[in-house]
C-alpha atoms as a PDB file:
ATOM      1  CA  UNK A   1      59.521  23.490 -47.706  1.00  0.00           C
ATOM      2  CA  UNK A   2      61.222  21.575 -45.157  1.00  0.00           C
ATOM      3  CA  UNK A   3      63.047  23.919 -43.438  1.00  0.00           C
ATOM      4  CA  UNK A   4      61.768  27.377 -43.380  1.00  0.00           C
ATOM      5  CA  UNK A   5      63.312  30.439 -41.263  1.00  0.00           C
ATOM      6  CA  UNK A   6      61.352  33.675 -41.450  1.00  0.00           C
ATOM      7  CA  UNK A   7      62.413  36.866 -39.767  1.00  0.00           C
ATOM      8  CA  UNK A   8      65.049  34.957 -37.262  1.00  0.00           C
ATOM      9  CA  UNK A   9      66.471  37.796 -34.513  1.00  0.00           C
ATOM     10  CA  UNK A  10      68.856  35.830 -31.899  1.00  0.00           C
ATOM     11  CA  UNK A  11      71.360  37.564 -29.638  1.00  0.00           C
ATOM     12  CA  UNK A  12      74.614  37.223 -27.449  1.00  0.00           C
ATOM     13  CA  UNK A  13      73.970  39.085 -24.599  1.00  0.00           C
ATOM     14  CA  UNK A  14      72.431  41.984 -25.678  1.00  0.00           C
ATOM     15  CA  UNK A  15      74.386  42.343 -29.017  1.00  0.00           C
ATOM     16  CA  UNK A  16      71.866  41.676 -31.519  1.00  0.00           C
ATOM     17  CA  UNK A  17      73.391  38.928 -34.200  1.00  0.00           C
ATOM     18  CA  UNK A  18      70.639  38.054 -36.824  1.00  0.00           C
ATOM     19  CA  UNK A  19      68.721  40.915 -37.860  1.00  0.00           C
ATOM     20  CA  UNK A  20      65.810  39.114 -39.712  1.00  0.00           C
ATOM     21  CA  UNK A  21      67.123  36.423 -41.729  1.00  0.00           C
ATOM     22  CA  UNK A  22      65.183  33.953 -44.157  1.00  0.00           C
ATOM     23  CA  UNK A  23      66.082  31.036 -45.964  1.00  0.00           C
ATOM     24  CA  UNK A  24      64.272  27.701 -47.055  1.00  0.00           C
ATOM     25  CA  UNK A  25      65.708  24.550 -48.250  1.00  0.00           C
ATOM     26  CA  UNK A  26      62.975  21.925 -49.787  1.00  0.00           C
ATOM     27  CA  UNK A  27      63.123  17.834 -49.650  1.00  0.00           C
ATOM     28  CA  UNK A  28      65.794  16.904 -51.899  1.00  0.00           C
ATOM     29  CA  UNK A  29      67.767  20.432 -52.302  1.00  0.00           C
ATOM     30  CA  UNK A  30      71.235  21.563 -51.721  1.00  0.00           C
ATOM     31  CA  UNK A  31      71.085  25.019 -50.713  1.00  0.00           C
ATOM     32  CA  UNK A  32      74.316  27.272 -49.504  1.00  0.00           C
ATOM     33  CA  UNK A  33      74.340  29.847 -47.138  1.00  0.00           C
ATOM     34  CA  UNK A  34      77.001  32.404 -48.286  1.00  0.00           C
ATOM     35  CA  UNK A  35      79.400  35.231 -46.218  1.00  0.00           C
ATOM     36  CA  UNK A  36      82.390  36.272 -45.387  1.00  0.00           C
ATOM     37  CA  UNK A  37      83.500  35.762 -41.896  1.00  0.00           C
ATOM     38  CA  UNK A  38      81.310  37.302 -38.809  1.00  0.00           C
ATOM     39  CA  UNK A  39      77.737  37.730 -40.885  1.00  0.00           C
ATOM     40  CA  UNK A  40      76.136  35.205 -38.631  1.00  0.00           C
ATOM     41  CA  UNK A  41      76.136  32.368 -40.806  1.00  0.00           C
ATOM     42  CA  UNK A  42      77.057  29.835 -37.845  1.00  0.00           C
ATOM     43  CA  UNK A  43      74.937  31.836 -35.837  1.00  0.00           C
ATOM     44  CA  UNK A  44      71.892  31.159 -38.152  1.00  0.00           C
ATOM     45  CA  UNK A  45      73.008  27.189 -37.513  1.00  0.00           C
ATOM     46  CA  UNK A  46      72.699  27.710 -33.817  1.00  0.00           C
ATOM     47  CA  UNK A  47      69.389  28.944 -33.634  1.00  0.00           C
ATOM     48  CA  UNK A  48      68.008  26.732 -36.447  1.00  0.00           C
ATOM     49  CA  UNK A  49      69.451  23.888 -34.029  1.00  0.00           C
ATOM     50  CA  UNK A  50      68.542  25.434 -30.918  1.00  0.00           C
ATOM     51  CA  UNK A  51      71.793  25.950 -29.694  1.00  0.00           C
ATOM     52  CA  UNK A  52      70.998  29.606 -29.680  1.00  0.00           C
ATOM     53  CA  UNK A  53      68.002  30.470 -28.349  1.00  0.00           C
ATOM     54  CA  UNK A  54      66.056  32.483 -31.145  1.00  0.00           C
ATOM     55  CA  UNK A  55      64.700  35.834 -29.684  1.00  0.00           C
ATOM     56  CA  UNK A  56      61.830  36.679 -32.678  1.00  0.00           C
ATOM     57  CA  UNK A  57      61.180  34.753 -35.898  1.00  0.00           C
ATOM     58  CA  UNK A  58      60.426  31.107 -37.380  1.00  0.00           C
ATOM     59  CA  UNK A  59      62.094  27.831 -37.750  1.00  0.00           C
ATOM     60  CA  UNK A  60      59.427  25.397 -38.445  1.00  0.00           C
ATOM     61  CA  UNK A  61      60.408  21.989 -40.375  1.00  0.00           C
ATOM     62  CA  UNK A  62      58.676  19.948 -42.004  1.00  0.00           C
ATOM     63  CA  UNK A  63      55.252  22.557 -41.018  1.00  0.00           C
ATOM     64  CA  UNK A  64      56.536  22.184 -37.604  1.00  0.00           C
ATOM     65  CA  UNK A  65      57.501  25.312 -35.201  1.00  0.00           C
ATOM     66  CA  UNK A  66      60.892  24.393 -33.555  1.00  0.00           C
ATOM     67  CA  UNK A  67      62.012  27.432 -32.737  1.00  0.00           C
ATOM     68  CA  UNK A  68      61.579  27.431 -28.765  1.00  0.00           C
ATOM     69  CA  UNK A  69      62.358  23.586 -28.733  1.00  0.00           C
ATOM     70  CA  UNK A  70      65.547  22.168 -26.964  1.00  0.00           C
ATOM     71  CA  UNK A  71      68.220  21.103 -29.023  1.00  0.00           C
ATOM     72  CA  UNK A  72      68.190  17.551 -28.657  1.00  0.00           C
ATOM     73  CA  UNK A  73      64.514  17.401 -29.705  1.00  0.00           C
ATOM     74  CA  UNK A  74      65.223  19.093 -33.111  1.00  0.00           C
ATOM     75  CA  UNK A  75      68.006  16.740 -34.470  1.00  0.00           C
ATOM     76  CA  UNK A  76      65.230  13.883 -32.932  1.00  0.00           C
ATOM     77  CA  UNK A  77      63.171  15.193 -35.646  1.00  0.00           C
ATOM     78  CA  UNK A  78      65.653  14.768 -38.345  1.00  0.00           C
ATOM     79  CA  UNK A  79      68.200  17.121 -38.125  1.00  0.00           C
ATOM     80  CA  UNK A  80      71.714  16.372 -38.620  1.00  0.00           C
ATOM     81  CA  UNK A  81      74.797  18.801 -37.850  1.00  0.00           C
ATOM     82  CA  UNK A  82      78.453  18.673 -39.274  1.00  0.00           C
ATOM     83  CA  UNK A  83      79.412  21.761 -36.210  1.00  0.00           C
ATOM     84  CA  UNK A  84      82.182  23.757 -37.523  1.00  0.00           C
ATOM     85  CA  UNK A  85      85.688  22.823 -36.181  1.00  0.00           C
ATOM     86  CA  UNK A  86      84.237  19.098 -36.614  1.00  0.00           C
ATOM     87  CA  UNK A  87      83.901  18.256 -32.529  1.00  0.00           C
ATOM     88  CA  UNK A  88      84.408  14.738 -32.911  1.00  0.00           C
ATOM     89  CA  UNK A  89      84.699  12.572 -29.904  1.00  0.00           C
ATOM     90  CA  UNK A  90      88.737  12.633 -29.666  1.00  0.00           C
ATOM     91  CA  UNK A  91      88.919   9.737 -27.206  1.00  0.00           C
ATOM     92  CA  UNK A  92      86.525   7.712 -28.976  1.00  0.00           C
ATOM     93  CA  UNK A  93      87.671   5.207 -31.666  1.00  0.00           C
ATOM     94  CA  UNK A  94      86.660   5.913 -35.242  1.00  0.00           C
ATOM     95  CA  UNK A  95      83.771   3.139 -34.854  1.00  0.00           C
ATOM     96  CA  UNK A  96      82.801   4.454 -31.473  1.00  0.00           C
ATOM     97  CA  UNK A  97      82.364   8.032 -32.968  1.00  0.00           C
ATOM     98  CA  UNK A  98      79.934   6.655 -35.861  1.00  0.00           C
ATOM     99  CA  UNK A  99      77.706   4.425 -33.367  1.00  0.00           C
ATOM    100  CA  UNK A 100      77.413   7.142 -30.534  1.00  0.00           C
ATOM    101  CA  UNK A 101      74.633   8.794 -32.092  1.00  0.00           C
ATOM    102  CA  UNK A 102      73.360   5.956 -34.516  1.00  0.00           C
ATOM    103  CA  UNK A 103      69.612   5.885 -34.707  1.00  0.00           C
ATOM    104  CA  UNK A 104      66.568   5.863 -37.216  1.00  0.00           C
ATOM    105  CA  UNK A 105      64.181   7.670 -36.125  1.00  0.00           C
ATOM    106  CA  UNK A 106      62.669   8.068 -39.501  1.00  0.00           C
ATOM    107  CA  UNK A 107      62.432   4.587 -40.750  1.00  0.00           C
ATOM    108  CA  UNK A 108      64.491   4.904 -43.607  1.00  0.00           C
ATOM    109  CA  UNK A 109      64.297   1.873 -45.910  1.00  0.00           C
ATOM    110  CA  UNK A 110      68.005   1.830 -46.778  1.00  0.00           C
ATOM    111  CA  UNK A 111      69.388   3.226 -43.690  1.00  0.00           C
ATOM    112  CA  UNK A 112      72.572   4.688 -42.887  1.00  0.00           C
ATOM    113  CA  UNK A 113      74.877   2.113 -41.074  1.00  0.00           C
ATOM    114  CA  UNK A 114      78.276   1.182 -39.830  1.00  0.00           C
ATOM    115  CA  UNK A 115      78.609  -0.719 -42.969  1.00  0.00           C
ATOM    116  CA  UNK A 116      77.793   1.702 -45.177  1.00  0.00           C
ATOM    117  CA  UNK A 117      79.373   4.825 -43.759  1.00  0.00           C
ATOM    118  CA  UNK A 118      82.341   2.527 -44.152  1.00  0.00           C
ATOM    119  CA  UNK A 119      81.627   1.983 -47.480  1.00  0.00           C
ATOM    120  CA  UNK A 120      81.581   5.958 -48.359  1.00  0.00           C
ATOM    121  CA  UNK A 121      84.647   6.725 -46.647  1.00  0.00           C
ATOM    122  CA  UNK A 122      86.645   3.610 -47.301  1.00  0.00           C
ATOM    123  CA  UNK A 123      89.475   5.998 -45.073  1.00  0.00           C
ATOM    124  CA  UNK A 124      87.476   5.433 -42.236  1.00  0.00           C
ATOM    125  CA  UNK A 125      87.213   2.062 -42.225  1.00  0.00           C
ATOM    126  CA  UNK A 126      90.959   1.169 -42.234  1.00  0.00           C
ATOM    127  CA  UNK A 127      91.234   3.308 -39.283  1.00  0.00           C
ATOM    128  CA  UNK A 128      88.468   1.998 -37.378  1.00  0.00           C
ATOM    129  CA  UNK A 129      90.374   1.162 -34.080  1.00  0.00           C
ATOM    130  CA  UNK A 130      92.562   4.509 -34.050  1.00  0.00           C
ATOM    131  CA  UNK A 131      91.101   7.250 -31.585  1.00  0.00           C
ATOM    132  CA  UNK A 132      89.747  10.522 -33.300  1.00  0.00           C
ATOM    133  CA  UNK A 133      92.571  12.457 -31.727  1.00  0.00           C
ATOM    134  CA  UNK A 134      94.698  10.200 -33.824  1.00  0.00           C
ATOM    135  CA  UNK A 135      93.208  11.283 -37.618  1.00  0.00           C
ATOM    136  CA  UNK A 136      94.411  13.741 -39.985  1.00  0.00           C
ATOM    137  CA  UNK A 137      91.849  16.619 -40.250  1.00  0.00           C
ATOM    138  CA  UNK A 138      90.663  15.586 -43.077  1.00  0.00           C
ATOM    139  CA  UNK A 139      89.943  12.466 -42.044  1.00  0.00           C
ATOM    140  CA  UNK A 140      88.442  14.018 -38.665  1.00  0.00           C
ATOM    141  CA  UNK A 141      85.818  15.733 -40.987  1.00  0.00           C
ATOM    142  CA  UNK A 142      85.044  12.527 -42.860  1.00  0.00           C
ATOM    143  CA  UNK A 143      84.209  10.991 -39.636  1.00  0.00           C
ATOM    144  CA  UNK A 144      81.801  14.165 -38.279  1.00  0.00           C
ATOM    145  CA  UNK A 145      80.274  13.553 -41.734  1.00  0.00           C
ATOM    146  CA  UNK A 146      79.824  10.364 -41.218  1.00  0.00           C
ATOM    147  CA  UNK A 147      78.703  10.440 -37.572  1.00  0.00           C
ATOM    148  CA  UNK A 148      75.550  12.866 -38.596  1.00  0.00           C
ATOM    149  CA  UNK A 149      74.804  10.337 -41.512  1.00  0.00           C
ATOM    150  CA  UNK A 150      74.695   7.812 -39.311  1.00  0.00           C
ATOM    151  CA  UNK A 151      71.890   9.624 -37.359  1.00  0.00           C
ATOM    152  CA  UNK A 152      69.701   9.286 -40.486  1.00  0.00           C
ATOM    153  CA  UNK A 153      68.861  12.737 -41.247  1.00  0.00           C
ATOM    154  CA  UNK A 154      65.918  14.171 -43.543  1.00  0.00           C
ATOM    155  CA  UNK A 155      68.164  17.120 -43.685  1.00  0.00           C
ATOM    156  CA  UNK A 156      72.394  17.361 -43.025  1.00  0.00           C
ATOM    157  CA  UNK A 157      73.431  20.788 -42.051  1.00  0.00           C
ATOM    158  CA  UNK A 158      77.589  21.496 -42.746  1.00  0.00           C
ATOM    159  CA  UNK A 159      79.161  24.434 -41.176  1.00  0.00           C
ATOM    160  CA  UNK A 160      82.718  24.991 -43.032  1.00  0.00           C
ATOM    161  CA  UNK A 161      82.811  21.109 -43.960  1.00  0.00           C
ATOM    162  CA  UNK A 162      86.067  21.957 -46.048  1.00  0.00           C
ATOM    163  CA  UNK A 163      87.642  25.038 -43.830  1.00  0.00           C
ATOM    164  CA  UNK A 164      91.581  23.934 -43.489  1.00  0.00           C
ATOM    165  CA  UNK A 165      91.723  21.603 -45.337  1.00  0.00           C
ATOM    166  CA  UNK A 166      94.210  20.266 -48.328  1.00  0.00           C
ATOM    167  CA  UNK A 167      92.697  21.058 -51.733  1.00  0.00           C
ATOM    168  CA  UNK A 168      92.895  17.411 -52.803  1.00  0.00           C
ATOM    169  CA  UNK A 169      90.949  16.697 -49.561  1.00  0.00           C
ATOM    170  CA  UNK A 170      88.501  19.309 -50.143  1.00  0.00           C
ATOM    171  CA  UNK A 171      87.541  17.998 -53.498  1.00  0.00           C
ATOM    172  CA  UNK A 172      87.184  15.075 -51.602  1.00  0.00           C
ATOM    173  CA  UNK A 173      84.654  16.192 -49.718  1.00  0.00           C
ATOM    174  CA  UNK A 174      83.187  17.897 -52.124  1.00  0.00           C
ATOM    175  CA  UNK A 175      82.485  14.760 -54.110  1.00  0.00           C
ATOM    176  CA  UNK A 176      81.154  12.959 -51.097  1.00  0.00           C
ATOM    177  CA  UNK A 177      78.237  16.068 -50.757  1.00  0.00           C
ATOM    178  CA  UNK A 178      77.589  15.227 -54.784  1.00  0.00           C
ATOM    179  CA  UNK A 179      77.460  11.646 -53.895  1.00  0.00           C
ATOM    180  CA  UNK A 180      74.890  12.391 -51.249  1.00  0.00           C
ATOM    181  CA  UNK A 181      72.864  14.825 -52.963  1.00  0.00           C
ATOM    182  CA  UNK A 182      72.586  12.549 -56.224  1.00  0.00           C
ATOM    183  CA  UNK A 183      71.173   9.786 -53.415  1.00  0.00           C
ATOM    184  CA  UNK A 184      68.361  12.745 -52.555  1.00  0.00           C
ATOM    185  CA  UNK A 185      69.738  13.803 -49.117  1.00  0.00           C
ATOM    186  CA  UNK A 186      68.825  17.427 -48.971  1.00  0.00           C
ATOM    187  CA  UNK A 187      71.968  19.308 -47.302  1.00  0.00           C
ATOM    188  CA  UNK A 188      72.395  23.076 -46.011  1.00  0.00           C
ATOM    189  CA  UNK A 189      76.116  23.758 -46.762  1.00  0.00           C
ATOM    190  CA  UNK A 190      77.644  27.082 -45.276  1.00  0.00           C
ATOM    191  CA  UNK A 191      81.345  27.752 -46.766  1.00  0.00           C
ATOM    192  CA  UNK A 192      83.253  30.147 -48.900  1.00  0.00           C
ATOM    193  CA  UNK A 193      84.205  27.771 -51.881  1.00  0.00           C
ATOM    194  CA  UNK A 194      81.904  29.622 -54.428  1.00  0.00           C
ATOM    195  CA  UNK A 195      83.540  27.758 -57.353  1.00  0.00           C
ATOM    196  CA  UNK A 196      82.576  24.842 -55.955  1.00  0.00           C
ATOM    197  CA  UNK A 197      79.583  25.637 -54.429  1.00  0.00           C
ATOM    198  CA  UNK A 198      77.872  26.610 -57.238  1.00  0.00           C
ATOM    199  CA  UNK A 199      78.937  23.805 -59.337  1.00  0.00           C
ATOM    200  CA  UNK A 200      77.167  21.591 -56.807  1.00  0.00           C
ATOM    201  CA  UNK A 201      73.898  23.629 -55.248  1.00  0.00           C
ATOM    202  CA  UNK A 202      70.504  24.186 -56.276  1.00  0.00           C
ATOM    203  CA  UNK A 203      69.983  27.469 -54.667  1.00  0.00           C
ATOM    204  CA  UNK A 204      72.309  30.039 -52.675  1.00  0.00           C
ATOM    205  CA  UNK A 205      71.616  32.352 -49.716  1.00  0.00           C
ATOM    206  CA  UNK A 206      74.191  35.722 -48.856  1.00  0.00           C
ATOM    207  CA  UNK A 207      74.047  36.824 -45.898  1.00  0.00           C
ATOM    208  CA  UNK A 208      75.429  40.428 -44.679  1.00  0.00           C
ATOM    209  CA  UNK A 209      75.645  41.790 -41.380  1.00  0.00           C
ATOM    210  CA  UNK A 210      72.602  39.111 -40.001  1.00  0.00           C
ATOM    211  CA  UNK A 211      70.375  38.960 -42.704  1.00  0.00           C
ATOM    212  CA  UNK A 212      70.132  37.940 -45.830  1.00  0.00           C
ATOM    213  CA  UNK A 213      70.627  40.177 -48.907  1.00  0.00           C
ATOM    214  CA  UNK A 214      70.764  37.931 -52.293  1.00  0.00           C
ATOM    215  CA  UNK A 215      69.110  34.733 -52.899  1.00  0.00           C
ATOM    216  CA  UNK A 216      69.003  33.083 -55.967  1.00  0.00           C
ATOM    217  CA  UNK A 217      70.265  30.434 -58.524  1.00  0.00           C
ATOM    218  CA  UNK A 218      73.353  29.118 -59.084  1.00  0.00           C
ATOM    219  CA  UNK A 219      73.209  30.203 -62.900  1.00  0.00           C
ATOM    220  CA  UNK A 220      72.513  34.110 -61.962  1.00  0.00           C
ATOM    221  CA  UNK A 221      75.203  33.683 -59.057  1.00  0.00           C
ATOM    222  CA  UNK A 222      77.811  32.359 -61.601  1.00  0.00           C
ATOM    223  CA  UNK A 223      77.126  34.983 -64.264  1.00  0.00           C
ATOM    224  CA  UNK A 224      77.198  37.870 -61.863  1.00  0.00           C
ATOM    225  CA  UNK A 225      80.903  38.466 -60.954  1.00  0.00           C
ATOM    226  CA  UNK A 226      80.337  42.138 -59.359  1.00  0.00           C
ATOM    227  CA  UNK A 227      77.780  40.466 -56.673  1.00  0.00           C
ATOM    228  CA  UNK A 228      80.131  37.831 -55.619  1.00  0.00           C
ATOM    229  CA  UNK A 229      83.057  40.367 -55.203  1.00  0.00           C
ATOM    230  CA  UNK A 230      80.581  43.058 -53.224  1.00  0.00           C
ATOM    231  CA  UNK A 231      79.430  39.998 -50.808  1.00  0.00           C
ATOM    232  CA  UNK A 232      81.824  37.319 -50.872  1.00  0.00           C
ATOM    233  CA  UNK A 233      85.084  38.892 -52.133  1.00  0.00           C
ATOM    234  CA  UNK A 234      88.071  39.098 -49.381  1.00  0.00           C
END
C-alpha cells in the first residue's frame, strides 16, 4: 500500500478524537473517506499530515513510518494537501499561488508545471495576474488544486474539495479528480457527495465517532441504501 494508517488515536487536549482508525489507499487508487460532520474525518488528515500530532497508531507511506515526523517532511515525501476551506495565499496572484510550493521531488517524467496546471484549469490561466482574494470560490478551489499538483505528489489528499460550491462547479471539479485519476494520480477524497463519489472511487472508508466502521467497494456501497442512510444520511 502506499499509505497505510493502523490503529491512529490523536487528541485535542485531552478529548480523545480518533479512536483507532484504519484506512489504506494503494499506487494508483481513489479511495473516499466517508462521514457526516464531526467523525474526525479532517482530523484523520491532520495526523496523516502531521498537523496533529498522532498519540498511538501508524502512518507509514510508501513502507515508511511518518507518524512522529514534522509536517513539512511528510508532503517532502510526496504528499499533497487540498486543506479544507482551500487556504490559498489571498494576496498572492493566481501564478504566485501555483509556483510557491512548485517542486519535484520525485522526478516525475512529465511533471506538473505552470504550463500545464494552466492547461487543466484553462480558468486559471485567464486570471493569472488577479490576487486569490479576487476569485470566485470555485475558482479559489481550482487554484488549491492546482497549487498541490504543482508540488508533484505520489498521493493528493482533498478535504471537502466541492463543500459550497455551485453544482455546475462541483461537477467541475468532479471531472477534474476523473481527469486525474484516469492519468494514475492516486487521490484520498473526503466529502459527502456519495452519488458522485461512488461513481468515481475505487474503494470507500465510513467513519463514525473516530474510527472506521464500513469499508468496502463502490458496487456494495451503491447497492446498500440502508448503510448509507445509517452512516451518511442527514
Amino acid at each position: 500500500m502506499m499509505l497505510r494508517v493502523h490503529g491512529l488515536e490523536a487528541f485535542y487536549g485531552a478529548s480523545q478524537a480518533l479512536f483507532g482508525m484504519d484506512l489504506a489507499v494503494d499506487a494508483g487508487e481513489v479511495v473516499t473517506l466517508m462521514g457526516r460532520n464531526g467523525m474526525g474525518k479532517t482530523t484523520t488528515v491532520h495526523a496523516i499530515m502531521g498537523v496533529l500530532p498522532a498519540r498511538r497508531g501508524i502512518v507509514e507511506f510508501e513502507g515508511t513510518r511518518v507518524d512522529h515526523l514534522p509536517s513539512f517532511r511528510i508532503a517532502r515525501l510526496g504528499l499533497g494537501l487540498v486543506p479544507e476551506g482551500r487556504q490559498i495565499f489571498p494576496n498572492l496572484s493566481v501564478r504566485e499561488n501555483l509556483i510557491a510550493a512548485a517542486a519535484n521531488r520525485s522526478g516525475r517524467g512529465n511533471p506538473w508545471t505552470l504550463a500545464r496546471a494552466f492547461e487543466f484549469f484553462p480558468r486559471l490561466a485567464e486570471r493569472a495576474r488577479n490576487r486569490g482574494s479576487q476569485l470566485s470560490g470555485g475558482e479559489q478551489q481550482m487554484l488549491a488544486i492546482g497549487r498541490a499538483l504543482m508540488t508533484n505528489p505520489k498521493l493528493l489528499i482533498l478535504d471537502e474539495a466541492t463543500e459550497g460550491l455551485a453544482p455546475l462547479i462541483r461537477q467541475e471539479i468532479w471531472t477534474c479528480i476523473g481527469r486525474l485519476k484516469s492519468e494514475g494520480q492516486a487521490i484520498l477524497v473526503i466529502d459527502k457527495n456519495v452519488a458522485a463519489l461512488i461513481g468515481l472511487a475505487d474503494r470507500h472508508h465510513i467513519v463514525e465517532k473516530g474510527r472506521v466502521v464500513w469499508t468496502g467497494t463502490s458496487e456494495v456501497l451503491a447497492a446498500d441504501s440502508d448503510l448509507q442512510h445509517r452512516y451518511l444520511g442527514v
